[in-house]
C-alpha atoms as a PDB file:
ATOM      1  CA  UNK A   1      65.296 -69.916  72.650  1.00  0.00           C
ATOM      2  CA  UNK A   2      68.556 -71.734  73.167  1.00  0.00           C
ATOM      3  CA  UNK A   3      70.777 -73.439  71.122  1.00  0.00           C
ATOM      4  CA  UNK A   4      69.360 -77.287  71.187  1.00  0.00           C
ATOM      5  CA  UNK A   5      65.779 -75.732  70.387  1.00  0.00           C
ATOM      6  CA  UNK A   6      67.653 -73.784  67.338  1.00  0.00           C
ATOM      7  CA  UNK A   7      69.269 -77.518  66.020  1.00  0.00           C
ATOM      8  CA  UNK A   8      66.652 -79.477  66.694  1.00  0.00           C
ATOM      9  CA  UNK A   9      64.580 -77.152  64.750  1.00  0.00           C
ATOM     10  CA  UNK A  10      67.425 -76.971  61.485  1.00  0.00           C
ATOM     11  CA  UNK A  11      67.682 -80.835  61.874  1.00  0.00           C
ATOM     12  CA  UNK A  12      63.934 -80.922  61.816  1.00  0.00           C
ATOM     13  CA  UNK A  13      63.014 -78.352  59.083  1.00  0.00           C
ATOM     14  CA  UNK A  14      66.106 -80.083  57.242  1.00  0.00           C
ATOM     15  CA  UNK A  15      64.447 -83.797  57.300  1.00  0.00           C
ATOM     16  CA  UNK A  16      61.207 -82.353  56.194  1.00  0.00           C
ATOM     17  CA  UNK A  17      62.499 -81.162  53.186  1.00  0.00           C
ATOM     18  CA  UNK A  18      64.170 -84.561  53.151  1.00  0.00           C
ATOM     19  CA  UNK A  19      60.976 -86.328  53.130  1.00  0.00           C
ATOM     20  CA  UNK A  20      59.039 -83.196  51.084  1.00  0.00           C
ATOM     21  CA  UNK A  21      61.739 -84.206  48.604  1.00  0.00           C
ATOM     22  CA  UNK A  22      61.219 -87.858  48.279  1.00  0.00           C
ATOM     23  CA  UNK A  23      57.519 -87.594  48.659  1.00  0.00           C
ATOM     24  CA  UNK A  24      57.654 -84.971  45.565  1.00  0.00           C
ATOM     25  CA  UNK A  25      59.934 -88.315  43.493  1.00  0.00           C
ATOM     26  CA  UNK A  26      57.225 -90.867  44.292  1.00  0.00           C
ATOM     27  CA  UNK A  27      54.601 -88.990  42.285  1.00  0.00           C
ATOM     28  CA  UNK A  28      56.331 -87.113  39.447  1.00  0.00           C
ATOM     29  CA  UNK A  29      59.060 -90.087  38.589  1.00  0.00           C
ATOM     30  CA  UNK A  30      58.169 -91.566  35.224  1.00  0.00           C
ATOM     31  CA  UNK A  31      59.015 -95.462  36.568  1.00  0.00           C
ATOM     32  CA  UNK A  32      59.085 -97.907  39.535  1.00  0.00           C
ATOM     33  CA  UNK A  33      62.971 -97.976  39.694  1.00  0.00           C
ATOM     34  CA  UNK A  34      63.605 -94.201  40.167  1.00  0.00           C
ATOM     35  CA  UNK A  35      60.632 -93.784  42.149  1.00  0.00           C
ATOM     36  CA  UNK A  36      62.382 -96.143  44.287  1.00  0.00           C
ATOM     37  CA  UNK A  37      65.434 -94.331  44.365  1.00  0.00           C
ATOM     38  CA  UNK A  38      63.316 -91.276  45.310  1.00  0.00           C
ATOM     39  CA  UNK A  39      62.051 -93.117  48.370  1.00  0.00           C
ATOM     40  CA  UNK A  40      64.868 -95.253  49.938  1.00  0.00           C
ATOM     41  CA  UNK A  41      67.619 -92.094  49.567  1.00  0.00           C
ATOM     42  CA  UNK A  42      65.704 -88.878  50.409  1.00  0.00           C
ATOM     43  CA  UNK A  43      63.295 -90.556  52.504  1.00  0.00           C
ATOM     44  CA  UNK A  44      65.919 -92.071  55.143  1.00  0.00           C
ATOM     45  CA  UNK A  45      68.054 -89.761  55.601  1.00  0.00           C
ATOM     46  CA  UNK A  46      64.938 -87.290  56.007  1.00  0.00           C
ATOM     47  CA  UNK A  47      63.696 -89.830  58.918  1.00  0.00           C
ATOM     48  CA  UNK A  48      67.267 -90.018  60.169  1.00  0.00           C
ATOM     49  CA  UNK A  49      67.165 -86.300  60.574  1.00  0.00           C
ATOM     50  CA  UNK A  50      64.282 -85.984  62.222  1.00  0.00           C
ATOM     51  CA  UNK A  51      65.240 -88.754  64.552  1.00  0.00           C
ATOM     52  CA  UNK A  52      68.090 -86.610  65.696  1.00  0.00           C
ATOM     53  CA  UNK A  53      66.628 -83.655  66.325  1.00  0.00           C
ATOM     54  CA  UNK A  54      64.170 -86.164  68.618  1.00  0.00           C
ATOM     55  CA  UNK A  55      67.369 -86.876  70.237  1.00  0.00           C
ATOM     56  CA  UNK A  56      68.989 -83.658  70.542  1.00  0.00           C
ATOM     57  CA  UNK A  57      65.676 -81.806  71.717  1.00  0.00           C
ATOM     58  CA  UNK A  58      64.914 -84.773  74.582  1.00  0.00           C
ATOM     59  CA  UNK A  59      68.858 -84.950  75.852  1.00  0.00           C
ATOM     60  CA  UNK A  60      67.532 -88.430  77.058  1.00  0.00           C
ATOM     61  CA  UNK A  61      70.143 -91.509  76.701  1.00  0.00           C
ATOM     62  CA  UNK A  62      67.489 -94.106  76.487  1.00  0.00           C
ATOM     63  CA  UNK A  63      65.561 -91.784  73.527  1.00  0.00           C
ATOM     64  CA  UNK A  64      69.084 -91.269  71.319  1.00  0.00           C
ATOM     65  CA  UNK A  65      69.788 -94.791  72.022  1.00  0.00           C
ATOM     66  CA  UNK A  66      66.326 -95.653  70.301  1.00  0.00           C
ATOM     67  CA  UNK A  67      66.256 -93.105  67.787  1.00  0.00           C
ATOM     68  CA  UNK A  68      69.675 -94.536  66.901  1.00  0.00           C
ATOM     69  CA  UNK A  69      68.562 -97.975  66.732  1.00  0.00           C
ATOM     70  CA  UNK A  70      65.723 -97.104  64.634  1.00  0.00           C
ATOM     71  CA  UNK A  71      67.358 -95.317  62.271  1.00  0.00           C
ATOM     72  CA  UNK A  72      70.586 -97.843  61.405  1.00  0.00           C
ATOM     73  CA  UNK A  73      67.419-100.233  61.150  1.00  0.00           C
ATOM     74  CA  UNK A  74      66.447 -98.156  58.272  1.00  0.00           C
ATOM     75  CA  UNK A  75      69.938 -97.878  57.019  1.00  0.00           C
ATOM     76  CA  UNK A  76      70.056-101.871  56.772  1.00  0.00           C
ATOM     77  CA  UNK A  77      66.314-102.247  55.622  1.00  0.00           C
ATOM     78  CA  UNK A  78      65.449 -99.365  53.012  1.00  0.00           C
ATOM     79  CA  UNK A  79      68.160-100.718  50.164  1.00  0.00           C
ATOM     80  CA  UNK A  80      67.540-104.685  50.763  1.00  0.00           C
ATOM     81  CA  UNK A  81      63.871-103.809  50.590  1.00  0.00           C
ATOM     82  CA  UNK A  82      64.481-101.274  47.632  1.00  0.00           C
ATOM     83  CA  UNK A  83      66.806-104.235  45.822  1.00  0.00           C
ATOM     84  CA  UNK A  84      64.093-106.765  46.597  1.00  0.00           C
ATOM     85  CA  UNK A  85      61.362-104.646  44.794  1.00  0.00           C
ATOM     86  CA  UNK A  86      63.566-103.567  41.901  1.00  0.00           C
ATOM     87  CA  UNK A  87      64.481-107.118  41.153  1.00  0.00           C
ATOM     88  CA  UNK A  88      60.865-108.191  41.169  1.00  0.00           C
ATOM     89  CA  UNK A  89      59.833-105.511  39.128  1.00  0.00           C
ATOM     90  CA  UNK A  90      62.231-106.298  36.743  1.00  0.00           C
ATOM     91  CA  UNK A  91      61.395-109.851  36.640  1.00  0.00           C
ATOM     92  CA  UNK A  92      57.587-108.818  36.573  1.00  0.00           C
ATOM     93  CA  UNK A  93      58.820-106.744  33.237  1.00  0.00           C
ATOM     94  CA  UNK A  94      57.651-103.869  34.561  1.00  0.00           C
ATOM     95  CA  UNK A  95      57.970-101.283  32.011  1.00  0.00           C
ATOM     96  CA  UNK A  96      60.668 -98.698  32.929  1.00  0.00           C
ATOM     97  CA  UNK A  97      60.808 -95.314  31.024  1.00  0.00           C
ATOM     98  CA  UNK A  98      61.151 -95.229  27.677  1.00  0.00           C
ATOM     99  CA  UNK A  99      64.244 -92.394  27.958  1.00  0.00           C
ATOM    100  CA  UNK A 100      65.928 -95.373  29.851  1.00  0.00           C
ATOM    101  CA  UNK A 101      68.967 -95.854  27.424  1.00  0.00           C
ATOM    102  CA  UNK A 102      70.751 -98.777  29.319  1.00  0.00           C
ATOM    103  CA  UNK A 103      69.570-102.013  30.833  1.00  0.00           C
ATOM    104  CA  UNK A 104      72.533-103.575  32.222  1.00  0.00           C
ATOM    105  CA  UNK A 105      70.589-107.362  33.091  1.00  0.00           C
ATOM    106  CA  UNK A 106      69.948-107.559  29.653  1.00  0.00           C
ATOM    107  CA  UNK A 107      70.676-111.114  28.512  1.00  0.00           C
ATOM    108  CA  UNK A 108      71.069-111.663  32.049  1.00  0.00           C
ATOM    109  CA  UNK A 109      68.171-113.964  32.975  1.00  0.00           C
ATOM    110  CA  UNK A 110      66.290-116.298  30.506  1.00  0.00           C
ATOM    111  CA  UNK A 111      62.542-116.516  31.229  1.00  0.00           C
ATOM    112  CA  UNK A 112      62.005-119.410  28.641  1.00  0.00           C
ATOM    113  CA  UNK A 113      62.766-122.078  31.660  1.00  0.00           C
ATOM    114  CA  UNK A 114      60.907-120.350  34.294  1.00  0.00           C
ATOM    115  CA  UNK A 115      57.405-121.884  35.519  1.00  0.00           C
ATOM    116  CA  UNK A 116      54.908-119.314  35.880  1.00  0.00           C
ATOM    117  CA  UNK A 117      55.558-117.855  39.335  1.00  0.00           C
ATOM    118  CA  UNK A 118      59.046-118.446  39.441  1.00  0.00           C
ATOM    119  CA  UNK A 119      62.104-115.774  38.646  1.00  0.00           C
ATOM    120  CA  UNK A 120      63.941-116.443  35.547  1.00  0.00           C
ATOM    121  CA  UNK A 121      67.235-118.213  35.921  1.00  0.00           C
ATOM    122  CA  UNK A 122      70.336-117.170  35.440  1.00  0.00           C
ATOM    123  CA  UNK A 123      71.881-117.719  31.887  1.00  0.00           C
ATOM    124  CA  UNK A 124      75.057-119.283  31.576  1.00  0.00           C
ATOM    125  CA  UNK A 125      78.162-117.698  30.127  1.00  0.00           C
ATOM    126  CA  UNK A 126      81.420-118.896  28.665  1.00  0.00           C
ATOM    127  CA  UNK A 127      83.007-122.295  30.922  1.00  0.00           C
ATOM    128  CA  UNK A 128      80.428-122.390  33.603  1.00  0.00           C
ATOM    129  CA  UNK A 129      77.831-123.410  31.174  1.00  0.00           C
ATOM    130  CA  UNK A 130      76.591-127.028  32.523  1.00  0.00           C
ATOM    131  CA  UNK A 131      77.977-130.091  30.325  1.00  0.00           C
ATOM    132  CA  UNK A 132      74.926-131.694  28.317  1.00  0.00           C
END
């Protein structure tokens, strides 16, 4: 056994537990938003991990070239998508845990205005309040 088998096999055992990790968050996590969490954080950089031991174990250019590419496409994807669900569930009014002790869009976004189907607005505060 050499020394690429012996880090491709850390790199691999190491994003396993990654994805063990985040796999383990998406089923025990009381709400949507920290199941989330559980899934965008552990579960990329457990992919990313695993997509360099790919690269270390086939010394190819055109394979860590790919594996690179694939993983900063999860870098850019994972928290936009992650964002994107979080702010729909909060629009939905999903319920989030009820240990949850601060809700910082509070006040935030009026849903009296909204159509059905539609995300609430924005509310206005202080001089950028439109004149009536």
């Amino acid at each position: 056994m050499n020394w690429v088998e012996v880090i491709a096999g850390v790199m691999l055992l190491a994003g396993a537990a990654f994805v063990l990790v985040s796999a383990i968050g998406v089923v025990r996590f009381p709400d949507v938003y920290m199941r989330m969490h559980a899934a965008t954080k552990a579960g990329t950089l457990g992919a990313g991990l695993m997509l360099g031991a790919a690269s270390v174990v086939f010394g190819d250019l055109g394979i860590t070239v790919r594996s690179f590419v694939v993983f900063f496409f999860l870098l850019l994807t994972a928290p936009v998508a992650a964002h994107v669900l979080g702010r729909a569930a909060y629009y939905a009014n999903v319920p989030r845990w009820e240990r949850t002790r601060l809700d910082e869009l509070a006040g935030r976004y009026d849903g009296a205005d909204a159509s059905p189907g539609e995300p609430p607005r924005p509310v206005a505060h202080g001089d950028d309040r439109p004149d009536a």
